[in-house]
N, C-alpha and C. Protein backbone atom coordinates (compact mmCIF):
# COMPACT_ATOMS: atom_id res chain seq x y z
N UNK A 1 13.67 2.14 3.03
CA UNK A 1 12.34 2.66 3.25
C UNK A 1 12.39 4.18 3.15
N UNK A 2 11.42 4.86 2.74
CA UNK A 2 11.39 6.15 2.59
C UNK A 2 11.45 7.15 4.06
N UNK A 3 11.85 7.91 4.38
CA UNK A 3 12.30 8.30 6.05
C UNK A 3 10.91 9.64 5.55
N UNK A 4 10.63 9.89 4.34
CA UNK A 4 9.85 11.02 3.92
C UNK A 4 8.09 10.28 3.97
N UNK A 5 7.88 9.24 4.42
CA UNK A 5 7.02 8.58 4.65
C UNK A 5 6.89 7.47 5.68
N UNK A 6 6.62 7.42 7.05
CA UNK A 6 6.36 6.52 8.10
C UNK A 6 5.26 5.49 7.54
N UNK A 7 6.19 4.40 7.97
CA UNK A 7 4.97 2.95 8.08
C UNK A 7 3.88 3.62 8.81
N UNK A 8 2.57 2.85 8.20
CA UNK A 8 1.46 2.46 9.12
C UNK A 8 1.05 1.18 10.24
N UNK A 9 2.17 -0.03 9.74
CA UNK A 9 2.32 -0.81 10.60
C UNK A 9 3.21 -1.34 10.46
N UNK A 10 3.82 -1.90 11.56
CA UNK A 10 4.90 -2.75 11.40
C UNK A 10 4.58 -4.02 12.13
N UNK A 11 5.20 -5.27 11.38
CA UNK A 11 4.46 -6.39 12.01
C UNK A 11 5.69 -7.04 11.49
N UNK A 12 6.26 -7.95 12.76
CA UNK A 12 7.21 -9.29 12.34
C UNK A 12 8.48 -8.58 11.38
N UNK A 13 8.62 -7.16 12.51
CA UNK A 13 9.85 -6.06 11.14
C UNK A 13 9.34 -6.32 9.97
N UNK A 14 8.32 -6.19 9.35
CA UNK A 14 8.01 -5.64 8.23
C UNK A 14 7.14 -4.19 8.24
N UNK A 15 7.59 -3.21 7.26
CA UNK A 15 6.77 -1.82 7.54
C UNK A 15 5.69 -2.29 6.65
N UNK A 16 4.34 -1.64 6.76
CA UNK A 16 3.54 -1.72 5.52
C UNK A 16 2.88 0.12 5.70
N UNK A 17 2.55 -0.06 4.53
CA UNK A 17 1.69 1.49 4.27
C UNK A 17 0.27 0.99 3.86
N UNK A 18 -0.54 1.80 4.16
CA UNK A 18 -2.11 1.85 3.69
C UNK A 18 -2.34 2.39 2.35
N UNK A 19 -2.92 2.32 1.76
CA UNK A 19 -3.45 2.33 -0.03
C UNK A 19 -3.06 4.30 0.46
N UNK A 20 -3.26 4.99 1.19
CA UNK A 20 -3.19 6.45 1.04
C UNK A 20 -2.10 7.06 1.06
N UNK A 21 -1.12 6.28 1.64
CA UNK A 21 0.41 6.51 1.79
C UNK A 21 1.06 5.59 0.42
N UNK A 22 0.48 4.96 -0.34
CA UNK A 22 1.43 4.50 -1.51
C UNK A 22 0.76 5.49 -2.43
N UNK A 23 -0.21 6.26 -2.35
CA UNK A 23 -0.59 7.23 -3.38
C UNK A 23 0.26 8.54 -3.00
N UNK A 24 0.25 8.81 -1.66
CA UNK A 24 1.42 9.67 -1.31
C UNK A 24 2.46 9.73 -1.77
N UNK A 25 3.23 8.57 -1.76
CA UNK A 25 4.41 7.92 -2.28
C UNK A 25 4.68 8.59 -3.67
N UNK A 26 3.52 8.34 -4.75
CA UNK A 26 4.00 8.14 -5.57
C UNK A 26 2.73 9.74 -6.06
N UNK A 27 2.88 10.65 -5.68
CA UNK A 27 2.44 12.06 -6.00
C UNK A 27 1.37 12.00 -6.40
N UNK A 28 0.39 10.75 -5.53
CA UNK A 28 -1.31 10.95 -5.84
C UNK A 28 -1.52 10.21 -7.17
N UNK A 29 -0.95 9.57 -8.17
CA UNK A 29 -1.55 8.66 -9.12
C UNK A 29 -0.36 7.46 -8.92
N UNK A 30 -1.04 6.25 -8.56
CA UNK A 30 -2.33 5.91 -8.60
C UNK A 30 -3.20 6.10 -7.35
N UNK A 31 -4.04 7.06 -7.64
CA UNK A 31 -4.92 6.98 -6.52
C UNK A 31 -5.89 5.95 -5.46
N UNK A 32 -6.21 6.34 -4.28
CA UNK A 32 -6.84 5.24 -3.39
C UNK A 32 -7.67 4.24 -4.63
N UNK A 33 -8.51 4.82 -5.13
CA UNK A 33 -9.38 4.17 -5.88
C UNK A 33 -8.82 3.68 -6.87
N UNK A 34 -7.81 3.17 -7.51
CA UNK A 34 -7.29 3.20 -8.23
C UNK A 34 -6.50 1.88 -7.63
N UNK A 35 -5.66 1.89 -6.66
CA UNK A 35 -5.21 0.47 -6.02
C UNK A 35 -6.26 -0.17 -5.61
N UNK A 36 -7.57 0.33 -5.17
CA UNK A 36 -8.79 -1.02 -4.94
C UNK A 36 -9.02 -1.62 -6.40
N UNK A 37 -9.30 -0.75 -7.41
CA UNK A 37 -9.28 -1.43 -8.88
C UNK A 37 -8.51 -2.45 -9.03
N UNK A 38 -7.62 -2.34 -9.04
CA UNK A 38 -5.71 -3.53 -8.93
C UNK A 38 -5.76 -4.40 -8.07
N UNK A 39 -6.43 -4.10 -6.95
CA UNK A 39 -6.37 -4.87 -5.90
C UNK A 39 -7.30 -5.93 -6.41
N UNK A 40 -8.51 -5.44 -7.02
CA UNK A 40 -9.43 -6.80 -7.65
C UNK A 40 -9.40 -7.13 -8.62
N UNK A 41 -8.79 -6.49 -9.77
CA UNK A 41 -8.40 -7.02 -10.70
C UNK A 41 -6.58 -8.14 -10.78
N UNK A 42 -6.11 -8.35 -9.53
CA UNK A 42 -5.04 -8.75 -9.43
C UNK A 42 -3.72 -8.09 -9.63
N UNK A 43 -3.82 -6.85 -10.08
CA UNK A 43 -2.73 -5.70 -10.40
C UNK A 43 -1.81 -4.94 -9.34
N UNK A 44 -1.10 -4.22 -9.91
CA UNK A 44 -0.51 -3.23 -9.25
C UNK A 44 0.20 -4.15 -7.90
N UNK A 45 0.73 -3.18 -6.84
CA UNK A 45 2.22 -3.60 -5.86
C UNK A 45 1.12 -4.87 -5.09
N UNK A 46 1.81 -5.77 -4.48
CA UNK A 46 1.38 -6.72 -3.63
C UNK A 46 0.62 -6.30 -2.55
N UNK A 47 -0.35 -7.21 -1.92
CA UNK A 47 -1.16 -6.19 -0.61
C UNK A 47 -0.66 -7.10 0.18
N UNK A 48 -1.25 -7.27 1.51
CA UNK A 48 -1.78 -8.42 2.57
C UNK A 48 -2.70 -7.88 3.13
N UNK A 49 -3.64 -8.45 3.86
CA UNK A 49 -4.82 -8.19 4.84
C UNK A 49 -4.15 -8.53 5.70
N UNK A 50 -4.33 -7.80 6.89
CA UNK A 50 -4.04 -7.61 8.52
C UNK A 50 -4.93 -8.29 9.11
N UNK A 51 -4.96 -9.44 10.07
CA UNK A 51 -6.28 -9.23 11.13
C UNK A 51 -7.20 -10.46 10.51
N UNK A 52 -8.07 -10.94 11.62
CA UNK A 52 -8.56 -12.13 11.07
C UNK A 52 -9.86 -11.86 10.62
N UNK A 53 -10.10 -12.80 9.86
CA UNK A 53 -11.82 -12.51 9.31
C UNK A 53 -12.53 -13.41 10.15
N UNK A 54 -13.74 -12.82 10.63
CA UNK A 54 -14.87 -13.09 10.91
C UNK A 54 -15.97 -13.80 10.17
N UNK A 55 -16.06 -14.94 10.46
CA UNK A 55 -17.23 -15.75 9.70
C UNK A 55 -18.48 -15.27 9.94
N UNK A 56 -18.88 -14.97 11.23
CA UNK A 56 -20.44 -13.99 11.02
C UNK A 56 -20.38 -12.52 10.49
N UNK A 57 -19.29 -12.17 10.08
CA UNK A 57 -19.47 -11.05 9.19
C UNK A 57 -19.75 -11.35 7.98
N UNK A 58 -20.80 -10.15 7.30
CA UNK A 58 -20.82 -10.17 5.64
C UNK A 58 -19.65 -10.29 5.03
N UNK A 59 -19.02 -8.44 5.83
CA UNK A 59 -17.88 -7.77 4.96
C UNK A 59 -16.50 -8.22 5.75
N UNK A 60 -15.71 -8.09 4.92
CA UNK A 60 -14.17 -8.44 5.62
C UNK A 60 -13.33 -7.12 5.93
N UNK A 61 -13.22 -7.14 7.34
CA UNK A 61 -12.64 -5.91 8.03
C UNK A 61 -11.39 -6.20 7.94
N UNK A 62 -10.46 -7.20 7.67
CA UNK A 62 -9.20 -7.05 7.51
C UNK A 62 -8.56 -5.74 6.62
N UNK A 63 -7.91 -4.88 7.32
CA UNK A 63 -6.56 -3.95 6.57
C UNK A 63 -6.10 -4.51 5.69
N UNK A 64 -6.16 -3.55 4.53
CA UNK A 64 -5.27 -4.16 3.85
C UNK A 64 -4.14 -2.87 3.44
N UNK A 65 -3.44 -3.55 3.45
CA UNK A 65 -1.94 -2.93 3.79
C UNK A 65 -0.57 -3.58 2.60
N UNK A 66 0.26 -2.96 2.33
CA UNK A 66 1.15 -2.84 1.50
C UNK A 66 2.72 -2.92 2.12
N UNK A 67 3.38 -3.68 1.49
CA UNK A 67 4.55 -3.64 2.48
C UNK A 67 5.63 -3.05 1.41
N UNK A 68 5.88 -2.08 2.50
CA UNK A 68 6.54 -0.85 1.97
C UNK A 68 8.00 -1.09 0.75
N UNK A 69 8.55 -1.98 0.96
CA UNK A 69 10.16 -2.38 0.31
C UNK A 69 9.21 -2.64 -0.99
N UNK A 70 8.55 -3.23 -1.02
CA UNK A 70 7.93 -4.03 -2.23
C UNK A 70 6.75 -3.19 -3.04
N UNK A 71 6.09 -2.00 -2.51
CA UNK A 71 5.80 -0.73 -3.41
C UNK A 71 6.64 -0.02 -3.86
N UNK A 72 8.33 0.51 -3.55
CA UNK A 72 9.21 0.49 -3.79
C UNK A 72 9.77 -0.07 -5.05
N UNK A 73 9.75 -1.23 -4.98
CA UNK A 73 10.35 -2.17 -5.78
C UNK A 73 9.53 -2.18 -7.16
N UNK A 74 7.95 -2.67 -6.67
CA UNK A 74 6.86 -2.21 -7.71
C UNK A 74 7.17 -1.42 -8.88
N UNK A 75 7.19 0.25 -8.21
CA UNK A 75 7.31 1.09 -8.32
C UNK A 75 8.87 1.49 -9.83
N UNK A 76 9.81 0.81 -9.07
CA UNK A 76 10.88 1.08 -9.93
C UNK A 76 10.66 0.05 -11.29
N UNK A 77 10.10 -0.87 -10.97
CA UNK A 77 9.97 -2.30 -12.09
C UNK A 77 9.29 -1.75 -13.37
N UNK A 78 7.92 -0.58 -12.82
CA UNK A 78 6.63 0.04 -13.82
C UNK A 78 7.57 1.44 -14.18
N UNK A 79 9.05 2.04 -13.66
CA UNK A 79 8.77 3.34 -14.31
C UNK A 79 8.11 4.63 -13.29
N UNK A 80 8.03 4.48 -12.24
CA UNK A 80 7.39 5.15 -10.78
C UNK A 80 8.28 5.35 -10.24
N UNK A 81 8.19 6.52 -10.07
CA UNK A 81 8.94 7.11 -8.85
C UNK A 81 8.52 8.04 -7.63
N UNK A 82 9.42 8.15 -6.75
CA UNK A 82 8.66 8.36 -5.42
C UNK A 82 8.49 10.37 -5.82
N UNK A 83 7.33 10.82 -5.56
CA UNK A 83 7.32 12.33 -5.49
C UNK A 83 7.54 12.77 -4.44
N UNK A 84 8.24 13.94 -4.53
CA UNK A 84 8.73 14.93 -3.25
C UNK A 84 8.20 15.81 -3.20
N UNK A 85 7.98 16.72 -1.80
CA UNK A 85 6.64 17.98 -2.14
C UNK A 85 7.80 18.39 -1.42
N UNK A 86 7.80 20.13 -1.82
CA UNK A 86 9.32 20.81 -1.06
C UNK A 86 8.28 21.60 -0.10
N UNK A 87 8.74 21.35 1.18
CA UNK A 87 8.13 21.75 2.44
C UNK A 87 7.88 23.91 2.31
């Protein structure tokens, strides 16, 4: 896991990151908007939703979240690599 980027959650020892920290990751492209595209078109690193859905809701409040080894992995498969910003 990247020590230059903290999980946003960890669940069942798995880390995951939020769509803003895999754009972090990877020096801002692909951007937030850019993994929701993928995300509905079936593309780009694997997600999961966090959290249960609500049947009297319209919208679905589940997180969706990215588990970190496997944007990683993504990442090296497409040619991506992680960017470093020098402090």
């Amino acid at each position: 896991m990247s020590a230059m980027i903290p999980p946003d959650v960890i669940q069942d020892g798995v880390a995951y990151w939020k769509a803003d920290k895999v754009s972090a990751y990877f020096g801002g492209s692909p951007t937030v908007g850019t993994l929701g595209v993928w995300r509905y078109r079936g593309e780009g690193p694997r997600f999961v939703k966090l959290g249960c859905r609500r049947e009297h809701r319209q919208r679905d409040t589940r997180r969706v979240v990215y588990p970190v080894r496997e944007v990683i992995a993504w990442g090296e498969r497409n040619g991506l690599q992680q960017q470093t910003v020098a402090a």
